[in-house]
C-alpha atoms as a PDB file:
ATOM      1  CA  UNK A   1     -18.388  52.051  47.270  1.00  0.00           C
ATOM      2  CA  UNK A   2     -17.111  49.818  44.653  1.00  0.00           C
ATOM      3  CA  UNK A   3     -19.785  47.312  45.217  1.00  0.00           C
ATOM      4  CA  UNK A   4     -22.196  50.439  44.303  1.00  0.00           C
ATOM      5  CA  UNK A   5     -20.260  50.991  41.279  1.00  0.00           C
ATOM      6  CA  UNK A   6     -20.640  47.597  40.279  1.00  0.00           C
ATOM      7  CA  UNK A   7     -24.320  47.337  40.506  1.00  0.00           C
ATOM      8  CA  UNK A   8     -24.624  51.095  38.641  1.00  0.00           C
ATOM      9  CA  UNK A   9     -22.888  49.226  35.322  1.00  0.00           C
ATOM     10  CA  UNK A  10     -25.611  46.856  35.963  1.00  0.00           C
ATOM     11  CA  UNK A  11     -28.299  48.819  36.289  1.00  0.00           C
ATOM     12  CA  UNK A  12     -26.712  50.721  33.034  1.00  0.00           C
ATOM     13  CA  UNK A  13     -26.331  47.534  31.315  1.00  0.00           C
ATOM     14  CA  UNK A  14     -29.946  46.616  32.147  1.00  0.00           C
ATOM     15  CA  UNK A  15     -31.719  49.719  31.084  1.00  0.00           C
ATOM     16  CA  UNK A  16     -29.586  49.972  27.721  1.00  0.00           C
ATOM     17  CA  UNK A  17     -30.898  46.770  26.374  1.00  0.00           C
ATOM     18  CA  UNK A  18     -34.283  47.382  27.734  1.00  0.00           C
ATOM     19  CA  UNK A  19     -33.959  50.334  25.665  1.00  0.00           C
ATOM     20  CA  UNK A  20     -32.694  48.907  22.539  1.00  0.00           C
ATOM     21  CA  UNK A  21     -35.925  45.945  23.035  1.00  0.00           C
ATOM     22  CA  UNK A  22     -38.664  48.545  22.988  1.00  0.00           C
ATOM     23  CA  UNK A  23     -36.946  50.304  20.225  1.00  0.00           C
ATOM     24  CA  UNK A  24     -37.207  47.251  18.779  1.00  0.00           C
ATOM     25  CA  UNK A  25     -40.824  46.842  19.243  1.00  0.00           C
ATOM     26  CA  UNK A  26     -41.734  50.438  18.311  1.00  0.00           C
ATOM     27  CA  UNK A  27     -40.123  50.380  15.357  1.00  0.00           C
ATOM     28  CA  UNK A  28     -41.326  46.685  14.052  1.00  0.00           C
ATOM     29  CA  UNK A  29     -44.542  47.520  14.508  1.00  0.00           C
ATOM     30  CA  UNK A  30     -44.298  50.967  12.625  1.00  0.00           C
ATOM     31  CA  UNK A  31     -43.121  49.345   9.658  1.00  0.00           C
ATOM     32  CA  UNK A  32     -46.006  46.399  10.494  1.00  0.00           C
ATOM     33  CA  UNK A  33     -48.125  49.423   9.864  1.00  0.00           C
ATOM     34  CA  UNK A  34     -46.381  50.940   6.658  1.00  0.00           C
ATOM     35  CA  UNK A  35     -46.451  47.640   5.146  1.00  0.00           C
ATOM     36  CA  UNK A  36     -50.425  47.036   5.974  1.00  0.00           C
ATOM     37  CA  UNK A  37     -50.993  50.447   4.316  1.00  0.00           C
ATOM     38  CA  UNK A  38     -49.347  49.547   1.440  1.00  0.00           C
ATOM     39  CA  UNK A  39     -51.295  45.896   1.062  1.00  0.00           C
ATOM     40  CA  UNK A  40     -54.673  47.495   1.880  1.00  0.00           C
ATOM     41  CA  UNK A  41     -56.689  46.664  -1.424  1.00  0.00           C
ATOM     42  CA  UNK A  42     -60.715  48.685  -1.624  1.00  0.00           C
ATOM     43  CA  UNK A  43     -63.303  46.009  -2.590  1.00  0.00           C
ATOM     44  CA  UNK A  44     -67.046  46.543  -3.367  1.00  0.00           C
ATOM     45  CA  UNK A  45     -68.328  44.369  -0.722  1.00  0.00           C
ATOM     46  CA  UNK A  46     -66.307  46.734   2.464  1.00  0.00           C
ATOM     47  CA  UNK A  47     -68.436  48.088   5.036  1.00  0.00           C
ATOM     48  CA  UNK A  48     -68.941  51.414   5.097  1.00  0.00           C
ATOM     49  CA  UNK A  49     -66.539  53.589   5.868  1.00  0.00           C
ATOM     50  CA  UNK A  50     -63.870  51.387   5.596  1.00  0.00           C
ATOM     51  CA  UNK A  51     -60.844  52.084   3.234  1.00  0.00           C
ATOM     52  CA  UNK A  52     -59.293  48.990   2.448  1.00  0.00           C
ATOM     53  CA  UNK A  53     -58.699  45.115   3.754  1.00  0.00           C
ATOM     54  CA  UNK A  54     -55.975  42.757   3.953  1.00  0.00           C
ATOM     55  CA  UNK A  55     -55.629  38.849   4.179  1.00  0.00           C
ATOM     56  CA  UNK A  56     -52.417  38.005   6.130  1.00  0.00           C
ATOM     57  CA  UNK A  57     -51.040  34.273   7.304  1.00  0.00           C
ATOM     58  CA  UNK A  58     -48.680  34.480  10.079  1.00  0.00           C
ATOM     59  CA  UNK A  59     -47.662  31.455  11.662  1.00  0.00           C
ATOM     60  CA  UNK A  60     -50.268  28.783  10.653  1.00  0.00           C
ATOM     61  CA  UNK A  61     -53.148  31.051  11.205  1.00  0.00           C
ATOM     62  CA  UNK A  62     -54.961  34.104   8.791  1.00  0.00           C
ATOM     63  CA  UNK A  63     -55.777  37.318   9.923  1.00  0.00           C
ATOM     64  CA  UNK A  64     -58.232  39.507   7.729  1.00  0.00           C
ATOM     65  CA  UNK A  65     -57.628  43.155   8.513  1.00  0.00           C
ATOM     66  CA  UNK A  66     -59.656  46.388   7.569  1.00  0.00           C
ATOM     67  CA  UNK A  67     -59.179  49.681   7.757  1.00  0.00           C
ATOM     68  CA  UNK A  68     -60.934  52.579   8.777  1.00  0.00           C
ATOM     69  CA  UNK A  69     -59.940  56.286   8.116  1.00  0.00           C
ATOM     70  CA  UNK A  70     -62.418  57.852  10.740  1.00  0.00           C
ATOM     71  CA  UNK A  71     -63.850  55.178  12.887  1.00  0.00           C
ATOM     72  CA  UNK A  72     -66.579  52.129  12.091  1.00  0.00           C
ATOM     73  CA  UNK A  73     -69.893  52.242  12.274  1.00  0.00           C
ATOM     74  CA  UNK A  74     -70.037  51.024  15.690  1.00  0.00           C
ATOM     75  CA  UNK A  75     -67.419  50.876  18.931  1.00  0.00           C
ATOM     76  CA  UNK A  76     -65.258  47.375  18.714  1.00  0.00           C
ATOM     77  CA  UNK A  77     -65.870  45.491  22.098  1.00  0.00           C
ATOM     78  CA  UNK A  78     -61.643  45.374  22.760  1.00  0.00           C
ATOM     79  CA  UNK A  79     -59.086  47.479  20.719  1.00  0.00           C
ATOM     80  CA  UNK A  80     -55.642  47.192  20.773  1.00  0.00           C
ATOM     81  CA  UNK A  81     -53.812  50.502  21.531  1.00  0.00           C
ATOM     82  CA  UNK A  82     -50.560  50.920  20.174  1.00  0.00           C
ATOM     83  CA  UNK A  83     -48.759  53.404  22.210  1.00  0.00           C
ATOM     84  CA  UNK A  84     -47.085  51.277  25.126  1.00  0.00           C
ATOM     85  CA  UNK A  85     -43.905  50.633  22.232  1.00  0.00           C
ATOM     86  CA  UNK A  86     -43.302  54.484  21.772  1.00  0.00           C
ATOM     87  CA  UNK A  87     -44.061  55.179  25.886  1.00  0.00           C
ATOM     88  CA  UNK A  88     -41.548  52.464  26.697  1.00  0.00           C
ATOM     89  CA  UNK A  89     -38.591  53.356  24.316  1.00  0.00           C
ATOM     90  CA  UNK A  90     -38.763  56.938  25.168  1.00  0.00           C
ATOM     91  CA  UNK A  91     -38.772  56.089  29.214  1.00  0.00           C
ATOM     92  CA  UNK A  92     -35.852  53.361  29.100  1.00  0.00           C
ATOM     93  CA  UNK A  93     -34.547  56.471  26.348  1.00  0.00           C
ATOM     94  CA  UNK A  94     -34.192  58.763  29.055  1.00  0.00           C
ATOM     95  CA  UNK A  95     -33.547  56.883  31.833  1.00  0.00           C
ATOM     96  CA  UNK A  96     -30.209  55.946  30.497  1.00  0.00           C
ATOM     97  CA  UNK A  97     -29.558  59.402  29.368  1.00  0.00           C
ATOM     98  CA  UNK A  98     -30.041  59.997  33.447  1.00  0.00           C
ATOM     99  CA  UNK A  99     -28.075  56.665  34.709  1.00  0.00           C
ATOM    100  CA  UNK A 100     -25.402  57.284  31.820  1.00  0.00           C
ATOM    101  CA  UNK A 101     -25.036  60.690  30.876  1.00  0.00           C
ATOM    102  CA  UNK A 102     -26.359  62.624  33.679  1.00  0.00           C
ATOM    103  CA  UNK A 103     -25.103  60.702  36.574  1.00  0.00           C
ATOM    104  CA  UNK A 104     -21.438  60.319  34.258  1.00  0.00           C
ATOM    105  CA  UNK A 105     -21.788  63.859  33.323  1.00  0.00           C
ATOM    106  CA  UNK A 106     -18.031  64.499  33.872  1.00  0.00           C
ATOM    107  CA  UNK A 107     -17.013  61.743  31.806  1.00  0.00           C
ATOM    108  CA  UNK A 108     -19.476  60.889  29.343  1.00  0.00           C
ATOM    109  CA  UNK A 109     -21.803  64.417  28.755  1.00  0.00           C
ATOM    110  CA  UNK A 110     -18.983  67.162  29.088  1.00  0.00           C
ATOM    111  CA  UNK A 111     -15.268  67.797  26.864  1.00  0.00           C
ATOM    112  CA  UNK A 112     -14.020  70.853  28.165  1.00  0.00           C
ATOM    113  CA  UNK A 113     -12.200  71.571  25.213  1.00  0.00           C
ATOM    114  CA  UNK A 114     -15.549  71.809  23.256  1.00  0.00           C
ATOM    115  CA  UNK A 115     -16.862  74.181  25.876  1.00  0.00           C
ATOM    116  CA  UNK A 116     -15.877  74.434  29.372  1.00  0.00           C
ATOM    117  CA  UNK A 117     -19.421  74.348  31.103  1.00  0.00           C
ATOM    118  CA  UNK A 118     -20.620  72.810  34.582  1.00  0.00           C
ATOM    119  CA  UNK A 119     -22.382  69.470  34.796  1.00  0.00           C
ATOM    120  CA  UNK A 120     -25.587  71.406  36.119  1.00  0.00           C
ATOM    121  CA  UNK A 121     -25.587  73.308  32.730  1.00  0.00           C
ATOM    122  CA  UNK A 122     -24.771  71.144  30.864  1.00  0.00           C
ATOM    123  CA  UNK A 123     -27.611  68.818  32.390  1.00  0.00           C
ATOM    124  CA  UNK A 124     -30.265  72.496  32.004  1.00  0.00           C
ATOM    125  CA  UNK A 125     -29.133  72.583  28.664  1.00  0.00           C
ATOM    126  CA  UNK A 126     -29.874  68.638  27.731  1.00  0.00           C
ATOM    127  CA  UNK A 127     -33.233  69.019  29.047  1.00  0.00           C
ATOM    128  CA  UNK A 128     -34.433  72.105  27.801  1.00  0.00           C
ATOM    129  CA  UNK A 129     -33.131  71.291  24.344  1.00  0.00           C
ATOM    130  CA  UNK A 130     -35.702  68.081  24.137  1.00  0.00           C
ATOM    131  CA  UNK A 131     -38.762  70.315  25.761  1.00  0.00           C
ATOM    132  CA  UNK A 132     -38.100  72.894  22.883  1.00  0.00           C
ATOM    133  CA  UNK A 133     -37.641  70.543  20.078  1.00  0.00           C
ATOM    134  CA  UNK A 134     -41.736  69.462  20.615  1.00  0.00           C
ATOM    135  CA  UNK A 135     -42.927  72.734  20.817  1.00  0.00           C
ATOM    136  CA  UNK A 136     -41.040  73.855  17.999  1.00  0.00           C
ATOM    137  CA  UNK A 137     -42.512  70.710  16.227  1.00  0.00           C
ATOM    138  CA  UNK A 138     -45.830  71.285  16.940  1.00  0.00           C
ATOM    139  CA  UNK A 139     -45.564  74.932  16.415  1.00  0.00           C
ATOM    140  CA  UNK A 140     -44.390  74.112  12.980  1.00  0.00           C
ATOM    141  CA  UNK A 141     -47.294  71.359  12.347  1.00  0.00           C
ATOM    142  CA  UNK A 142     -49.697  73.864  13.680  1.00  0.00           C
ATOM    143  CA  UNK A 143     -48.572  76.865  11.074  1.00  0.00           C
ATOM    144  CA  UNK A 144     -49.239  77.300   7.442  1.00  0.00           C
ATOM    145  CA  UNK A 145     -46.392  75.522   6.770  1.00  0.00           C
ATOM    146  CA  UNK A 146     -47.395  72.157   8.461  1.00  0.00           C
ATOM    147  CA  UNK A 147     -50.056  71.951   5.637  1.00  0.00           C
ATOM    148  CA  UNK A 148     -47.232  70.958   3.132  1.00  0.00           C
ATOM    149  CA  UNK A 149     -45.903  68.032   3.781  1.00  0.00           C
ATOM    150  CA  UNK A 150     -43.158  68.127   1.677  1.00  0.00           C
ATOM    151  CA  UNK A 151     -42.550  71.769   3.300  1.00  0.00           C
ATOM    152  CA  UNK A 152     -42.463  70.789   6.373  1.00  0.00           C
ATOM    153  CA  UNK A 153     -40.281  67.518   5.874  1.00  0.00           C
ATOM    154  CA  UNK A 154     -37.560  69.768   4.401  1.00  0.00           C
ATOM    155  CA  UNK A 155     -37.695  72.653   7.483  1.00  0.00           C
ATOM    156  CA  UNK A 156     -37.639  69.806   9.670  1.00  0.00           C
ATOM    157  CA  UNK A 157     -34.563  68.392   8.167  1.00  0.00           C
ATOM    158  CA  UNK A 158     -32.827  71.597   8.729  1.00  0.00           C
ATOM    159  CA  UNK A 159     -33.761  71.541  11.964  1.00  0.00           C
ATOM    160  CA  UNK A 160     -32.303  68.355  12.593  1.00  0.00           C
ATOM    161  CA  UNK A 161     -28.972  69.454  11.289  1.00  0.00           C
ATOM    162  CA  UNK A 162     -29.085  72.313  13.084  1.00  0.00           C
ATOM    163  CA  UNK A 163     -29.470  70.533  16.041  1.00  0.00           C
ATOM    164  CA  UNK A 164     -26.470  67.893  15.652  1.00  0.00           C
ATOM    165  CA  UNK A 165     -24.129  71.250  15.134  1.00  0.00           C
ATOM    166  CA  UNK A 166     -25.018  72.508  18.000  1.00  0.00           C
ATOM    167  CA  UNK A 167     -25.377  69.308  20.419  1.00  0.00           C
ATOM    168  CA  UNK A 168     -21.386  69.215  18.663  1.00  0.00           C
ATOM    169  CA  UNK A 169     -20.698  72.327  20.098  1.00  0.00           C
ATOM    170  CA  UNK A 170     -21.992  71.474  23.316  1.00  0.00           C
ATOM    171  CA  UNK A 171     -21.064  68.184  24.705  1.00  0.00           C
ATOM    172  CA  UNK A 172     -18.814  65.023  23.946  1.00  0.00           C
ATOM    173  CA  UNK A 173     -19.175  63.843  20.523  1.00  0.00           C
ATOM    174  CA  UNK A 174     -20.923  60.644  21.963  1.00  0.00           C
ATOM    175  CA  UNK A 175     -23.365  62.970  23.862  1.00  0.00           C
ATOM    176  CA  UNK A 176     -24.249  64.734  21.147  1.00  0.00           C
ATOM    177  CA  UNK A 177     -24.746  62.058  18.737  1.00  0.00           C
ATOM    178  CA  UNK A 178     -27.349  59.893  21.288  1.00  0.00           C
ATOM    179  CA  UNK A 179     -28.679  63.594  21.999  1.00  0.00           C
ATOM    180  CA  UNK A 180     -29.932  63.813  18.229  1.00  0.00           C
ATOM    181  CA  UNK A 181     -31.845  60.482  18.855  1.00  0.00           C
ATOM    182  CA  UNK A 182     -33.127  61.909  21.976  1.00  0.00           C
ATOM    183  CA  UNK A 183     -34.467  65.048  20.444  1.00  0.00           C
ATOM    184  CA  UNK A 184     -36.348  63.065  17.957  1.00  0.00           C
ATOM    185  CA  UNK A 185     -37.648  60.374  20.170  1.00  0.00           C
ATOM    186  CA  UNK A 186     -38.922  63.208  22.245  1.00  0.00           C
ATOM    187  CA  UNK A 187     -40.791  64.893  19.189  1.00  0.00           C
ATOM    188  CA  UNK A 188     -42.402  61.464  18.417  1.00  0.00           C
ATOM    189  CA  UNK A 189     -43.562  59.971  21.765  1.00  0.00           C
ATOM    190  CA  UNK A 190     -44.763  63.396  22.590  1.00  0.00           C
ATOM    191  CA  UNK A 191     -46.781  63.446  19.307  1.00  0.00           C
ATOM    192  CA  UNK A 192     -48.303  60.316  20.081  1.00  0.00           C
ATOM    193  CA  UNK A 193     -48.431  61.275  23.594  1.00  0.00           C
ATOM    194  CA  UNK A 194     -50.102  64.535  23.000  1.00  0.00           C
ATOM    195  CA  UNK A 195     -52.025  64.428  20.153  1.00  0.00           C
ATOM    196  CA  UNK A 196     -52.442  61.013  18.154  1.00  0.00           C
ATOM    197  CA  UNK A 197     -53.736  59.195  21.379  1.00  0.00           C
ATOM    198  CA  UNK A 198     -56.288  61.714  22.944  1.00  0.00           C
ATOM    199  CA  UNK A 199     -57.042  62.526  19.453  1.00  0.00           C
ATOM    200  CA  UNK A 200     -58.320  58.349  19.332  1.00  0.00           C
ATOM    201  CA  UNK A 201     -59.346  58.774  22.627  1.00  0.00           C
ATOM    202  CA  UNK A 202     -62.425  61.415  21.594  1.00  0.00           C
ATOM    203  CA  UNK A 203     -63.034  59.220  18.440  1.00  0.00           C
ATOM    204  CA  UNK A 204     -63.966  56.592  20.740  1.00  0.00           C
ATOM    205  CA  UNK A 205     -65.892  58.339  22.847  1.00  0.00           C
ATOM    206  CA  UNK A 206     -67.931  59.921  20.145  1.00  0.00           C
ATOM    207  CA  UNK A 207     -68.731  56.514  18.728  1.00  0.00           C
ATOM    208  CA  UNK A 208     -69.965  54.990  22.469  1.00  0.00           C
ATOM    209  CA  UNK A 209     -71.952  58.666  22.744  1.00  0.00           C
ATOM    210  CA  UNK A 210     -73.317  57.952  19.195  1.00  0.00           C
ATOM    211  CA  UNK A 211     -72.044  61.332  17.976  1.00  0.00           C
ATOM    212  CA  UNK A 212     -69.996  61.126  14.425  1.00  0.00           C
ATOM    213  CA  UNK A 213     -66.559  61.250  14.714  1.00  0.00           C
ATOM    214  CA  UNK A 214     -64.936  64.621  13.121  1.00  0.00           C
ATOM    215  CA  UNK A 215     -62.669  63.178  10.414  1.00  0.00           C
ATOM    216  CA  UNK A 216     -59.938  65.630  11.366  1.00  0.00           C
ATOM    217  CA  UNK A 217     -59.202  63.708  14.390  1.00  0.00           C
ATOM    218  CA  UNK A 218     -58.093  60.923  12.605  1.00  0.00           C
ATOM    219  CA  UNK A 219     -55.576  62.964   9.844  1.00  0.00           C
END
């Protein structure tokens, strides 16, 4: 028994850094992105369709980079998906919230004096609060008001506050503070999960069929 104890804090130990790598990775290469869109610059000579270029140097060697809203003219022979970063963070994400929080429910997930609930419910709870904060996402994203950006930015924020008052009402102040980072991990893997990947996924196939991709795809 204690020699399975020992190797659990392992295997806790392993999967939290794992996480915090990947993180790590999906987050350096969203702000690799940011920073691209920022340096693209339009020039006369661009093929067509494409929106902007960028000359980079990066350890002794240049990289010229262009950008297309839709998709070029013709399919690429390789591309380069960037989805692994976002896949892996959320899985190491949530398999510490299992190893960690679930499996430590007593001790790590519950306070009785914030409300006296069983580890089975409080588990339900955990789980079916990260399911509904997608579909309320994409519900949102999907109405009237996901065509304001700036309106649907704010209503988000309030749903993010929302959320860490009521994880606070739920579970151990620890819980509920990695919860809030669960809840939006969940929103944005399953975005690129759900949407931004198959979305790339038919632009690509359009482009081997020779059909035009629809520009919405890409937005």
């Amino acid at each position: 028994m204690y020699e399975f104890a020992i190797a659990w804090e392992w295997l806790a130990f392993a999967v939290r850094w794992l996480h915090v790598v990947t993180a790590i990775a999906w987050i350096g290469s969203s702000f690799y992105f940011i920073a691209l869109d920022l340096g693209l610059v339009k020039r006369d000579h661009l093929p067509p369709g494409a929106y902007g270029e960028e000359w980079q140097v990066h350890g002794g060697g240049f990289y010229h980079i262009q950008k297309y809203l839709v998709a070029p003219a013709a399919m690429p022979e390789h591309l380069t998906w960037f989805k692994w970063e976002s896949y892996a963070t959320w899985l190491s994400g949530f398999a510490m919230l299992c190893i960690v929080y679930y499996g430590g429910a007593d001790l790590f997930l519950i306070d009785r004096h914030v409300l006296d609930i069983s580890a089975t419910t409080a588990i339900l709870i955990s789980l079916a609060s990260l399911g509904l904060g997608w579909v309320l996402y994409d519900l949102l994203c999907k109405s009237p008001i996901g065509k304001s950006t700036w309106g649907l930015m704010a209503l988000l924020y309030l749903v993010l506050v929302a959320m860490a008052w009521g994880y606070t009402q739920v579970f151990t102040g620890r819980a509920a503070f990695l919860h809030l980072g669960a809840f939006t991990a969940t929103i944005m893997s399953a975005n690129v999960f759900l949407i931004i990947i198959p979305n790339q996924k038919i632009v690509v196939a359009d482009l081997i069929a020779g059909r035009m991709p629809d520009p919405r795809l890409g937005a």
